[in-house]
PDB file of N, CA and C in Angstrom:
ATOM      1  N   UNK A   1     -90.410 -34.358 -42.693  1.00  0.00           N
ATOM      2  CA  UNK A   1     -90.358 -32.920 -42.643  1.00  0.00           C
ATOM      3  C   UNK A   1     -89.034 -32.521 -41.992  1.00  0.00           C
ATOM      4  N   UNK A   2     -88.694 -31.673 -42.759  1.00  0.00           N
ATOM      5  CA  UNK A   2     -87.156 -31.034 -42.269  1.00  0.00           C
ATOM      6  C   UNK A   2     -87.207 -29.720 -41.094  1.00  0.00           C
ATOM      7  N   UNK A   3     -86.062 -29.961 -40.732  1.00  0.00           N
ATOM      8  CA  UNK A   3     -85.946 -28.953 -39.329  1.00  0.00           C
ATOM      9  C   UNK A   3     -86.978 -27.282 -39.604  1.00  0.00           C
ATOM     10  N   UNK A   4     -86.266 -27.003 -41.118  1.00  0.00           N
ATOM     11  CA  UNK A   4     -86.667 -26.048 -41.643  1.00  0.00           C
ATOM     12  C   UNK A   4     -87.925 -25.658 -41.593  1.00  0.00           C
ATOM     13  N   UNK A   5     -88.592 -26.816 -42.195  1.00  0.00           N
ATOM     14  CA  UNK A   5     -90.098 -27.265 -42.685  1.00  0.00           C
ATOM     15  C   UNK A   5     -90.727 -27.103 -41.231  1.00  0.00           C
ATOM     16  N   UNK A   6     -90.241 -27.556 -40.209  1.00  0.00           N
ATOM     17  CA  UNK A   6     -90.834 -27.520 -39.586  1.00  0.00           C
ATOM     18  C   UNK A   6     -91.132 -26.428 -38.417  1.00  0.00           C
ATOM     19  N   UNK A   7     -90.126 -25.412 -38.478  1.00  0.00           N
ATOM     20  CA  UNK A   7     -89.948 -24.350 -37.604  1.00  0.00           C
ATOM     21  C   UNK A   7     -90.414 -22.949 -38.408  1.00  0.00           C
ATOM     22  N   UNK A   8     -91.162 -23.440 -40.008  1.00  0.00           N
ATOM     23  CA  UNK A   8     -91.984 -22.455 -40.742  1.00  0.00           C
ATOM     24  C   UNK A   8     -93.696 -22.610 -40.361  1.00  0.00           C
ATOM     25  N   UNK A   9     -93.743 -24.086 -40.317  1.00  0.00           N
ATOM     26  CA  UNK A   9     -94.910 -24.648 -39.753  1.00  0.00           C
ATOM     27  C   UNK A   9     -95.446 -24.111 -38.435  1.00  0.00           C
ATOM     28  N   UNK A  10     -94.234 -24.144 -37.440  1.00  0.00           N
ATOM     29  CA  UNK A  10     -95.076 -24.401 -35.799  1.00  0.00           C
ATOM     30  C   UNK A  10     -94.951 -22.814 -35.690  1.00  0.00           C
ATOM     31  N   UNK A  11     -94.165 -21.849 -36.940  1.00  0.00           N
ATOM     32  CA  UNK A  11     -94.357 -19.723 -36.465  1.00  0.00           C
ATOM     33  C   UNK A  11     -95.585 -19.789 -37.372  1.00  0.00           C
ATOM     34  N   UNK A  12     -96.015 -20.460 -38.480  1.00  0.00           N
ATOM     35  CA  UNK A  12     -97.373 -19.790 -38.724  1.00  0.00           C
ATOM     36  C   UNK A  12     -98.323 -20.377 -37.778  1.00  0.00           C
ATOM     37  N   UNK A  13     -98.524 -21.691 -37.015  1.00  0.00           N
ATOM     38  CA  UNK A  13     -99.672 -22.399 -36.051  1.00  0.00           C
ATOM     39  C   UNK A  13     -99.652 -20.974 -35.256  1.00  0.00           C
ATOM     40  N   UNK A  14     -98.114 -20.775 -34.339  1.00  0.00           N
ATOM     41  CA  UNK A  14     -98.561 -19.778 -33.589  1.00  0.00           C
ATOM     42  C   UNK A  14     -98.832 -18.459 -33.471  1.00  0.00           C
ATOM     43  N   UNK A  15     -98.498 -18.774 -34.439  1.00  0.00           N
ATOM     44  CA  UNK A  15     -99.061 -16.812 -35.301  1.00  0.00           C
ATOM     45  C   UNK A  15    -100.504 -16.820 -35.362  1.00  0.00           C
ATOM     46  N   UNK A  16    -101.100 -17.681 -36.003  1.00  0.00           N
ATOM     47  CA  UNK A  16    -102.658 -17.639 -36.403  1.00  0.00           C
ATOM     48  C   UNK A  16    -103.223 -17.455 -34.892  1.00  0.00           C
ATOM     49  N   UNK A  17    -102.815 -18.660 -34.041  1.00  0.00           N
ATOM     50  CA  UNK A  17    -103.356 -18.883 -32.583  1.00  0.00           C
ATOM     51  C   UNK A  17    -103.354 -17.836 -31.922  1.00  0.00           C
ATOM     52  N   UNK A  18    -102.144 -16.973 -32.088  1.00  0.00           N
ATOM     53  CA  UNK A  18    -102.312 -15.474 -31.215  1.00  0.00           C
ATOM     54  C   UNK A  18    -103.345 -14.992 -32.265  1.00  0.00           C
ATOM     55  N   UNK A  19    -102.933 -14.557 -33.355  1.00  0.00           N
ATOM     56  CA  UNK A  19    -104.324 -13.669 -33.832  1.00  0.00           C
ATOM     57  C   UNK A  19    -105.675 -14.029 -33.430  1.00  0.00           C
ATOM     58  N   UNK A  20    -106.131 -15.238 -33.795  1.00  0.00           N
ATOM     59  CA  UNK A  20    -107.056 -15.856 -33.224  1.00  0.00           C
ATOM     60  C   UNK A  20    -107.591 -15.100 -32.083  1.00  0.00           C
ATOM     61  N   UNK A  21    -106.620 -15.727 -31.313  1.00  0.00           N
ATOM     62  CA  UNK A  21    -107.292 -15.418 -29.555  1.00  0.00           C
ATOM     63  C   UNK A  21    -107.070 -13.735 -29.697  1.00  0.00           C
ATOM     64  N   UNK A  22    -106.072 -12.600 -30.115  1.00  0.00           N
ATOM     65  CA  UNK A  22    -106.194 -11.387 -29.569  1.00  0.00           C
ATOM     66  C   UNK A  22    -107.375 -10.935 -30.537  1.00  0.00           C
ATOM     67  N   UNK A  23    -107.849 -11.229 -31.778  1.00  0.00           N
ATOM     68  CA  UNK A  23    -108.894 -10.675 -32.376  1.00  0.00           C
ATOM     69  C   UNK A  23    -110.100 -11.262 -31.819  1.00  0.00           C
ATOM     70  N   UNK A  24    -110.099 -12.195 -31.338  1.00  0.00           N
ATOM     71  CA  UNK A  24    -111.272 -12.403 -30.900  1.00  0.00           C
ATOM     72  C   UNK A  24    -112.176 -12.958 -31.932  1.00  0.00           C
ATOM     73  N   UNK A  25    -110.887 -13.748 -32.681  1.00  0.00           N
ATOM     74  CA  UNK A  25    -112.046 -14.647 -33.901  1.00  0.00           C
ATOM     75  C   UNK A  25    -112.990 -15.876 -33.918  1.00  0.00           C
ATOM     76  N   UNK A  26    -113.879 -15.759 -34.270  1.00  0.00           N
ATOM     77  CA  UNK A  26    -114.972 -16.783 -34.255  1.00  0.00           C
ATOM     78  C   UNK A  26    -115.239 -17.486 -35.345  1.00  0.00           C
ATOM     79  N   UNK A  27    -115.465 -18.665 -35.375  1.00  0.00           N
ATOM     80  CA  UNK A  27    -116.277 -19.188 -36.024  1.00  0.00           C
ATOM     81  C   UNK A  27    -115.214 -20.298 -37.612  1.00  0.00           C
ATOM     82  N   UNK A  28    -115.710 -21.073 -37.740  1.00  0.00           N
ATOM     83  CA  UNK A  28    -114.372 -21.962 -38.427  1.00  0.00           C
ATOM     84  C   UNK A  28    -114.181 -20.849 -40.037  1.00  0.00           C
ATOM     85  N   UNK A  29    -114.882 -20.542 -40.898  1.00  0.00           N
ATOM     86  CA  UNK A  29    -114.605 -20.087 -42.059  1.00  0.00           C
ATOM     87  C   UNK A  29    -114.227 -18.396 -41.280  1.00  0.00           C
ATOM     88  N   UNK A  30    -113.932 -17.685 -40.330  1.00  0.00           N
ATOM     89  CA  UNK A  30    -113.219 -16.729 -40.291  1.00  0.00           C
ATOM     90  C   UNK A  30    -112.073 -17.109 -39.488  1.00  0.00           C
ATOM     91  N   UNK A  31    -111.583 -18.607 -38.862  1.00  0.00           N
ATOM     92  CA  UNK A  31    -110.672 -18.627 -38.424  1.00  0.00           C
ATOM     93  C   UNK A  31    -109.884 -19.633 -39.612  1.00  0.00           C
ATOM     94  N   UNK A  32    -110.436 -20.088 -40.623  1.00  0.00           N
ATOM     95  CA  UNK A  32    -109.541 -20.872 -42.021  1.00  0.00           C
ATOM     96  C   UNK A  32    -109.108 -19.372 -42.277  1.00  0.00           C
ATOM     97  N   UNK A  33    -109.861 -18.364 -42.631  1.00  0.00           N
ATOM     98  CA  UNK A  33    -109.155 -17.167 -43.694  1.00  0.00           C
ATOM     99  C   UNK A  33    -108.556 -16.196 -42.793  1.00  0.00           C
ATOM    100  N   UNK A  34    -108.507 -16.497 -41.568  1.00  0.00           N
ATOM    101  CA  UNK A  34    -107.284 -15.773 -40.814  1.00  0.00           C
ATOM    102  C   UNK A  34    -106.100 -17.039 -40.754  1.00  0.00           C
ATOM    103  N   UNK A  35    -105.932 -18.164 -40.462  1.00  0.00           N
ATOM    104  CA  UNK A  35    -104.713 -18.802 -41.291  1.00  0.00           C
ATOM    105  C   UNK A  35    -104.457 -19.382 -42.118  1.00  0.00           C
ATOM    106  N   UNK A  36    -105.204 -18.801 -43.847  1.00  0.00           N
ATOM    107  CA  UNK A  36    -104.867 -18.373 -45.232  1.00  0.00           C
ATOM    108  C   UNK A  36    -103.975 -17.195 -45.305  1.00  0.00           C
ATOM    109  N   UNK A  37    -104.520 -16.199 -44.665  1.00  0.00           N
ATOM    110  CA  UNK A  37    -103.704 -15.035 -44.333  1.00  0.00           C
ATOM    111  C   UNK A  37    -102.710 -14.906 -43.520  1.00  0.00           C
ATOM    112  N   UNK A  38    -102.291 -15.833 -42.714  1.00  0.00           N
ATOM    113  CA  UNK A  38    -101.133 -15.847 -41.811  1.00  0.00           C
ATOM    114  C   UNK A  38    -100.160 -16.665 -43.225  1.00  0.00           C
ATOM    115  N   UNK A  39    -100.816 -17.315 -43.409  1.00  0.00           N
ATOM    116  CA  UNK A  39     -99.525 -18.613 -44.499  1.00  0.00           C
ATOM    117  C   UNK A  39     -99.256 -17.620 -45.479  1.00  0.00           C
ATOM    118  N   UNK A  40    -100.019 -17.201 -46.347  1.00  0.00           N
ATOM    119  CA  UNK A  40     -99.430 -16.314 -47.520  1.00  0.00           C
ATOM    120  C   UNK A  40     -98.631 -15.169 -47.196  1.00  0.00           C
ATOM    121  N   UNK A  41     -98.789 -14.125 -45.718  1.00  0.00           N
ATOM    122  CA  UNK A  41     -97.515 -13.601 -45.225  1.00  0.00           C
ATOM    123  C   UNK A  41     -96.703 -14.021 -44.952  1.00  0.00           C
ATOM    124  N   UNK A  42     -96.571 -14.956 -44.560  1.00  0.00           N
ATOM    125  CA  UNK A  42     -95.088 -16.065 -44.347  1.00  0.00           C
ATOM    126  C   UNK A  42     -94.584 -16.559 -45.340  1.00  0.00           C
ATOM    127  N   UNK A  43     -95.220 -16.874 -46.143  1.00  0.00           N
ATOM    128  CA  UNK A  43     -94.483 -17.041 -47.489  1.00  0.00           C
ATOM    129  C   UNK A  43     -93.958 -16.446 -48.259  1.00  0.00           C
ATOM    130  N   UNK A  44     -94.439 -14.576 -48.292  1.00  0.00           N
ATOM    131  CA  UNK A  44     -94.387 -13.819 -49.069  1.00  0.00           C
ATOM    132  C   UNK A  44     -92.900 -13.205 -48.206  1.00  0.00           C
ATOM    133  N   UNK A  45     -92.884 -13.333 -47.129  1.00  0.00           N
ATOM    134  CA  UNK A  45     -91.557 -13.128 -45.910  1.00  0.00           C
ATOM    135  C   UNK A  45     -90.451 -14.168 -46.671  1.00  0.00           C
ATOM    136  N   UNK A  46     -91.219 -15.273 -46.557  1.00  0.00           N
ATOM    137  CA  UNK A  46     -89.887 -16.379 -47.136  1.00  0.00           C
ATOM    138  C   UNK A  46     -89.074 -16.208 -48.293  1.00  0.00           C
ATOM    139  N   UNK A  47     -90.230 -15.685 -49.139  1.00  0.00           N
ATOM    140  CA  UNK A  47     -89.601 -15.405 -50.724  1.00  0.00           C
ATOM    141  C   UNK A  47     -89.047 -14.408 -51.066  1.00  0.00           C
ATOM    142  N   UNK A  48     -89.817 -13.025 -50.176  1.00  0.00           N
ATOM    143  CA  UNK A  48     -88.477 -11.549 -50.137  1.00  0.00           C
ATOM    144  C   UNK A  48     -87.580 -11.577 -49.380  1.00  0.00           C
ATOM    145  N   UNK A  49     -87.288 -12.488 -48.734  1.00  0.00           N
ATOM    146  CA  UNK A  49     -85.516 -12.726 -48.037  1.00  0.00           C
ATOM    147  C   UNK A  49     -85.078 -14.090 -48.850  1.00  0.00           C
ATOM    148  N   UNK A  50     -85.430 -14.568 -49.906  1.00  0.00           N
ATOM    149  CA  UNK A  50     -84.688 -15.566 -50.433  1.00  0.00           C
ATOM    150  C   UNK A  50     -84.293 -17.115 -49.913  1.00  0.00           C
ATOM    151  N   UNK A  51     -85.781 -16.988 -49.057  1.00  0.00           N
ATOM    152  CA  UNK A  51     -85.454 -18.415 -48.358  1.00  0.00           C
ATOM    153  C   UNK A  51     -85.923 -19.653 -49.080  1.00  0.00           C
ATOM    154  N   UNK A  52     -85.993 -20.757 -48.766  1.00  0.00           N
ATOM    155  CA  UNK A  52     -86.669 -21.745 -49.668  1.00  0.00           C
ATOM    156  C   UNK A  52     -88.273 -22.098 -49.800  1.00  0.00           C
ATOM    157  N   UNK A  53     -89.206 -22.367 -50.467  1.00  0.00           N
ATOM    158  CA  UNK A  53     -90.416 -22.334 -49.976  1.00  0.00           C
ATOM    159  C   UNK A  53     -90.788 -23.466 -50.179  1.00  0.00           C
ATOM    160  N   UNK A  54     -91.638 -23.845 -48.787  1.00  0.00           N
ATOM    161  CA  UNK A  54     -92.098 -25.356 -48.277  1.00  0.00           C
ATOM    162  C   UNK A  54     -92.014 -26.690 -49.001  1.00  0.00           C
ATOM    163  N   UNK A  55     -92.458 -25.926 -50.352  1.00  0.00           N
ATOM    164  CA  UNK A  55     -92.958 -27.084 -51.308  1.00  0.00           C
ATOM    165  C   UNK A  55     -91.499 -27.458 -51.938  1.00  0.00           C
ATOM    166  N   UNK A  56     -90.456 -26.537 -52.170  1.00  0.00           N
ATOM    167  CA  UNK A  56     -89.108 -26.680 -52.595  1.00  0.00           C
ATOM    168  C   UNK A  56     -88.312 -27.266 -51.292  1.00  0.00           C
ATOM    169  N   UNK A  57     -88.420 -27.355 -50.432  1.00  0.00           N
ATOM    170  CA  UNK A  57     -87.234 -28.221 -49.735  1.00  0.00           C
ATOM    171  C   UNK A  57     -87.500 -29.567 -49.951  1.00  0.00           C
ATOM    172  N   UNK A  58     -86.282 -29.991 -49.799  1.00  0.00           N
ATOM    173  CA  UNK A  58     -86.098 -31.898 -50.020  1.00  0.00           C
ATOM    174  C   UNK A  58     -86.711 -32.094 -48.789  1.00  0.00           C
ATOM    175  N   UNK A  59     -86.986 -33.747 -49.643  1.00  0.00           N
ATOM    176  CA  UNK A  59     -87.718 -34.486 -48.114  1.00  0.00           C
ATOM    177  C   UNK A  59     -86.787 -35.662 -47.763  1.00  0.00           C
ATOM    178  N   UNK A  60     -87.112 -35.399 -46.508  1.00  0.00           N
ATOM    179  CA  UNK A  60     -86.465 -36.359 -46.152  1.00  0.00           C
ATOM    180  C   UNK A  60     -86.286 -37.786 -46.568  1.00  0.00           C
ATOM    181  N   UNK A  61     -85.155 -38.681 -46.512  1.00  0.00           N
ATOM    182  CA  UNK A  61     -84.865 -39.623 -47.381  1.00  0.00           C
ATOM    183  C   UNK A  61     -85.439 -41.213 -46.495  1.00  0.00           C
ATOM    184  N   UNK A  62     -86.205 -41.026 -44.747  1.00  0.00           N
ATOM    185  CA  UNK A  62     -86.846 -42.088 -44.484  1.00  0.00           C
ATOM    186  C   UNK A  62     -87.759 -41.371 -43.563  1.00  0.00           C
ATOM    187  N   UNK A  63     -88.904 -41.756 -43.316  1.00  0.00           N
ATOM    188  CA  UNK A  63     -90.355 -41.400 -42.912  1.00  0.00           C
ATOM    189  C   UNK A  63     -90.014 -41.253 -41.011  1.00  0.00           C
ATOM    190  N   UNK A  64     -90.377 -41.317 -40.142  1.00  0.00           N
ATOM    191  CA  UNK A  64     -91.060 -40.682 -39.099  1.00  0.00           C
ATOM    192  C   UNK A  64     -90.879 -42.380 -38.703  1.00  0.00           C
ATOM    193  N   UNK A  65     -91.694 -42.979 -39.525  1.00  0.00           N
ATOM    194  CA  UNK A  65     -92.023 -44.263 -38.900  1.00  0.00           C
ATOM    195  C   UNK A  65     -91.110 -45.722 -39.182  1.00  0.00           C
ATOM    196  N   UNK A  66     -90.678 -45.300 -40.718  1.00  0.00           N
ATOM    197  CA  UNK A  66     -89.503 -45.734 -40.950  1.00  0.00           C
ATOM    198  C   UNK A  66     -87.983 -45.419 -39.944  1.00  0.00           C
ATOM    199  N   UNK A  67     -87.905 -44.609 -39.042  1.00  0.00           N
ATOM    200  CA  UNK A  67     -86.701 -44.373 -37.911  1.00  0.00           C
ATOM    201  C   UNK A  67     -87.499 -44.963 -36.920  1.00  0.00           C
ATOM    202  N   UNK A  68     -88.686 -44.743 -36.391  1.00  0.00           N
ATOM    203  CA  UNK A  68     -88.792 -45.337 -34.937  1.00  0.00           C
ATOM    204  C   UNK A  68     -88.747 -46.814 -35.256  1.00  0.00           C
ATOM    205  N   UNK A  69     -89.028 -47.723 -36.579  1.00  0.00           N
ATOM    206  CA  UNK A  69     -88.915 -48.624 -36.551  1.00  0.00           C
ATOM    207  C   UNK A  69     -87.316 -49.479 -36.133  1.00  0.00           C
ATOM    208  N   UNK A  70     -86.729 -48.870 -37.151  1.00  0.00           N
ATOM    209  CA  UNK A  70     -84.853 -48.858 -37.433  1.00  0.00           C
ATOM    210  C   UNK A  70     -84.477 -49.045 -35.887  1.00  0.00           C
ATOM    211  N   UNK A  71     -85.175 -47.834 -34.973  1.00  0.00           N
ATOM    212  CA  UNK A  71     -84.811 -47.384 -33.272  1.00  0.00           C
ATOM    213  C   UNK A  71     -84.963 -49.259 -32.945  1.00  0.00           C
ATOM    214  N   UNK A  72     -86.613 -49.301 -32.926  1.00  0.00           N
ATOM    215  CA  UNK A  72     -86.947 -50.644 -32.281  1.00  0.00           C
ATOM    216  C   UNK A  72     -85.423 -51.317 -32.321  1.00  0.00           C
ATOM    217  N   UNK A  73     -85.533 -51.859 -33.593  1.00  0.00           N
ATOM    218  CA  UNK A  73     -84.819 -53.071 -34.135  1.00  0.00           C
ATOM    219  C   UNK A  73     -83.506 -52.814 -33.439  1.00  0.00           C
ATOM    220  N   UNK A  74     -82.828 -51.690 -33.161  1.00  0.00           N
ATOM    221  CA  UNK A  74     -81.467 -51.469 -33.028  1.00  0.00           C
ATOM    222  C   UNK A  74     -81.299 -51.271 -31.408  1.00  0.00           C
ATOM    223  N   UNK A  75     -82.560 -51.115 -30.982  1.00  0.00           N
ATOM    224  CA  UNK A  75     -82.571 -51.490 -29.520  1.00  0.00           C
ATOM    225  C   UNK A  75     -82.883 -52.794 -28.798  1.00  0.00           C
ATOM    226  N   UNK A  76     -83.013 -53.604 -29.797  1.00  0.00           N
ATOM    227  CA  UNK A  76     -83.238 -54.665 -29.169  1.00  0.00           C
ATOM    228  C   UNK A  76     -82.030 -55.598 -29.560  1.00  0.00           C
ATOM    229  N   UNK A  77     -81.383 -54.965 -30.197  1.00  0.00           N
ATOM    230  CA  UNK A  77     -80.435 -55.872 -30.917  1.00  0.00           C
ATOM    231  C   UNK A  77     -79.545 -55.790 -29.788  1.00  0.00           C
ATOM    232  N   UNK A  78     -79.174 -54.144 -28.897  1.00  0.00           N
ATOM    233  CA  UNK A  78     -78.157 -54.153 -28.352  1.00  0.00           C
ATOM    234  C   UNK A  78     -78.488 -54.861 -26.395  1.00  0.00           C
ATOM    235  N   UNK A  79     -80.760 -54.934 -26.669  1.00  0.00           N
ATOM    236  CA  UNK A  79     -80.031 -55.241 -25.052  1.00  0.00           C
ATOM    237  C   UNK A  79     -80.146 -57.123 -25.504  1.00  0.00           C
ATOM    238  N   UNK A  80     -79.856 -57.490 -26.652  1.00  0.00           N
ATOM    239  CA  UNK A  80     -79.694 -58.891 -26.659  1.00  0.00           C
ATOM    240  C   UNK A  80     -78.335 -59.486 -26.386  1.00  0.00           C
ATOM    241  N   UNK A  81     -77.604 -58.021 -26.114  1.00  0.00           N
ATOM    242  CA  UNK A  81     -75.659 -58.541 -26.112  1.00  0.00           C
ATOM    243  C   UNK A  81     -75.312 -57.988 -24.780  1.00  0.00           C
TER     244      UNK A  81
END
């Protein structure tokens, strides 16, 4: 997930989470369709300013786990010298 991807992600989590808590929502199927309704305004934000949408950005070209691995290997390489 890209920088992008991901700073669209963590404003809708905390968007829903405030609504959530200031409405005073309950219960799991009225807190899924209050963030159904947070994502499709954010998207509909993304697409009338011409930004890219989630599913259209590139992905990244090695995994999360594929770098911490690379990290390992390249840290051990250097405290072997």
């Amino acid at each position: 997930m890209g920088s992008e991807e991901l700073a669209t992600n963590l404003f809708r989590i905390s968007q829903t989470e405030a609504r959530l808590r200031k409405d005073n929502i309950q219960g799991e199927g009225n807190a899924n369709e209050t963030h159904y309704n947070i994502g499709k305004n954010i998207r509909e934000v993304i697409a009338k300013n011409g930004g890219t949408m989630p599913e259209c950005l590139p992905t990244p070209k090695k995994s999360l786990k594929e770098l911490e691995k690379e990290r390992k290997y390249q840290d051990k390489l250097i405290n072997l010298y």
